[in-house]
C-alpha atoms as a PDB file:
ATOM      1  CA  UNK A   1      33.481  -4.338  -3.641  1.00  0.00           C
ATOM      2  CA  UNK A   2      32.941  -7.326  -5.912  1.00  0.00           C
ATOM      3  CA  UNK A   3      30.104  -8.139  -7.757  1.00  0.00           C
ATOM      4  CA  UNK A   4      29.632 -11.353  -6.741  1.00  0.00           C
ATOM      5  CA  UNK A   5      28.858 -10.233  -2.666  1.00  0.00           C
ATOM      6  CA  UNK A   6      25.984 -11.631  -1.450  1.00  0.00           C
ATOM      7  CA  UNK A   7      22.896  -9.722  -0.740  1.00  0.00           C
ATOM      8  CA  UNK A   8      22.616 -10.929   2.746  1.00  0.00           C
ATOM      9  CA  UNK A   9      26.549  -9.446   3.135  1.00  0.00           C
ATOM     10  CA  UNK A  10      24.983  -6.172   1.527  1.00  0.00           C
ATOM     11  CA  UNK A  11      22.242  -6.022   3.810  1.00  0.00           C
ATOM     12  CA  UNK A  12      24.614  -6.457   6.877  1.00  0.00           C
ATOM     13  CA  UNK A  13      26.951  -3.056   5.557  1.00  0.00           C
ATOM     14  CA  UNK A  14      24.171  -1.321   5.052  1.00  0.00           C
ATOM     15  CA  UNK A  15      22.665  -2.193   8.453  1.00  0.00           C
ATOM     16  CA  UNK A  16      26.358  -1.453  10.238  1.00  0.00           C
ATOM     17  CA  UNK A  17      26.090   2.276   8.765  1.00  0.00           C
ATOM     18  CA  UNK A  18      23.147   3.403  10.398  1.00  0.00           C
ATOM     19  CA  UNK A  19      20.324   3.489   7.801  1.00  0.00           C
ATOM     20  CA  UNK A  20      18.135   1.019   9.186  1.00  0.00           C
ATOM     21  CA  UNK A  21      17.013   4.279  11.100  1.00  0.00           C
ATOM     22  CA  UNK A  22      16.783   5.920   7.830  1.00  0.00           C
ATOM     23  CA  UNK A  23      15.083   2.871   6.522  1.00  0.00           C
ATOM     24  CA  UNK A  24      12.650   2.412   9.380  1.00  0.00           C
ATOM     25  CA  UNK A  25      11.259   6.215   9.454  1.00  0.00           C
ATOM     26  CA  UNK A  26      10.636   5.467   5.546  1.00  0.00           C
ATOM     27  CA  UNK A  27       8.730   2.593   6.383  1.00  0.00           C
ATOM     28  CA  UNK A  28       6.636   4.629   8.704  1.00  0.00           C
ATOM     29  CA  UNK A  29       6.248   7.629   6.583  1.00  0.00           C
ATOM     30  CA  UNK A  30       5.127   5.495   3.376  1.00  0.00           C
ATOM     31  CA  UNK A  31       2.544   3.489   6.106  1.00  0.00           C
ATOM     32  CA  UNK A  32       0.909   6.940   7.388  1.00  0.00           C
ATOM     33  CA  UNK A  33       1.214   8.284   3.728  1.00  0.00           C
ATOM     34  CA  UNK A  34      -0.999   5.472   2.335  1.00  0.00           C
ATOM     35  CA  UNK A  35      -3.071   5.673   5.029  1.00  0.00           C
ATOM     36  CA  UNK A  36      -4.021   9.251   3.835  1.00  0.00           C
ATOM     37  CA  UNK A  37      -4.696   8.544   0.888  1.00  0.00           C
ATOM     38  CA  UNK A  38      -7.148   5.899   1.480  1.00  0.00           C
ATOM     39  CA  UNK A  39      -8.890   8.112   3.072  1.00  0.00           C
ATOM     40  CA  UNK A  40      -8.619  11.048   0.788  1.00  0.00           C
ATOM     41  CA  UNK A  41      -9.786   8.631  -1.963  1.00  0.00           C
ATOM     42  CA  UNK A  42     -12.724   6.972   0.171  1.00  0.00           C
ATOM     43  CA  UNK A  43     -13.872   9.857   1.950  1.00  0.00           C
ATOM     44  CA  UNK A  44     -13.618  12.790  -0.695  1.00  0.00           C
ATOM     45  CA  UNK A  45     -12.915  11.067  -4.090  1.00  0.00           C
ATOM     46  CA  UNK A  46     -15.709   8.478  -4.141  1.00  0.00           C
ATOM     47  CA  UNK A  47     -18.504  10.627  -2.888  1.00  0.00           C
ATOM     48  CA  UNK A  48     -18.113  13.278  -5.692  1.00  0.00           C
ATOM     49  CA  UNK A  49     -17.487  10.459  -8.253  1.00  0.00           C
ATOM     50  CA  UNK A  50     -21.081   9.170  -6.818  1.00  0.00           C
ATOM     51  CA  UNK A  51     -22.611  12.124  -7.528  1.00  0.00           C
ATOM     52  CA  UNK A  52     -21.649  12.838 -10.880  1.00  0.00           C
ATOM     53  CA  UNK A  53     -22.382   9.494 -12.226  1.00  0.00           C
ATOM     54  CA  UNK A  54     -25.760   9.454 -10.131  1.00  0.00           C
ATOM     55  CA  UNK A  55     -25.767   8.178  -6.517  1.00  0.00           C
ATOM     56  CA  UNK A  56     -23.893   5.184  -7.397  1.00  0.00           C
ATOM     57  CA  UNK A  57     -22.568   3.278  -4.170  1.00  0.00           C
ATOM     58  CA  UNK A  58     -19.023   1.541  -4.803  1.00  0.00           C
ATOM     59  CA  UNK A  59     -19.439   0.169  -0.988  1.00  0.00           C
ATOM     60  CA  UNK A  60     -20.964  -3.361  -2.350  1.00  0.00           C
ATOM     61  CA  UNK A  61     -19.023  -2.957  -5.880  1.00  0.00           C
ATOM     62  CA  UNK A  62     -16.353  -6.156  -6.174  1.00  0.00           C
ATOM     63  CA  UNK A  63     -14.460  -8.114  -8.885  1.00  0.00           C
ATOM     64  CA  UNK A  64     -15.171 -12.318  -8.093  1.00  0.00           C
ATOM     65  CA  UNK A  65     -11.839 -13.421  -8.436  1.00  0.00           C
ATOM     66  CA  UNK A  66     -12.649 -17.430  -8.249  1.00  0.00           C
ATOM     67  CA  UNK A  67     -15.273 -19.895  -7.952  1.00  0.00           C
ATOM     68  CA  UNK A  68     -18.618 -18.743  -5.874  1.00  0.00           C
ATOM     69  CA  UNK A  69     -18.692 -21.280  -2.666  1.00  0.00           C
ATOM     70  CA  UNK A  70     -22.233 -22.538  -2.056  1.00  0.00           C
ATOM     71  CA  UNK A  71     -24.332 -20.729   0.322  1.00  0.00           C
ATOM     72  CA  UNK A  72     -23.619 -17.267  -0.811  1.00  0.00           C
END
């Protein structure tokens, strides 16, 4: 194996052996996985973090990344 291959001629070994499987049940995991956690963090997290620091809602709380356009 040289070090000059390609990484679309990497990609295609790696495809021929079978991992894309492999590859696409990782996807799927780390999708369901994040999904939890959102939900952990939004649901049990952010309640008890409200209550310490007195009722504080985080549901309006944002960062304004760029200009404000009129009307809002």
């Amino acid at each position: 194996r040289s070090n000059n291959m390609g990484m679309m001629q990497e990609f295609r070994e790696f495809a021929v052996k079978g991992n894309v499987v492999d590859l696409a049940v990782g996807v799927i995991i780390g999708g369901a996985f994040g999904k939890i956690v959102d939900s952990v963090v939004s649901d049990l997290i952010m309640p008890v973090v409200g209550l310490v620091f007195g009722k504080l809602d985080f549901s309006n709380l944002f960062v304004v990344l760029g200009p404000v356009p009129a009307g809002t």
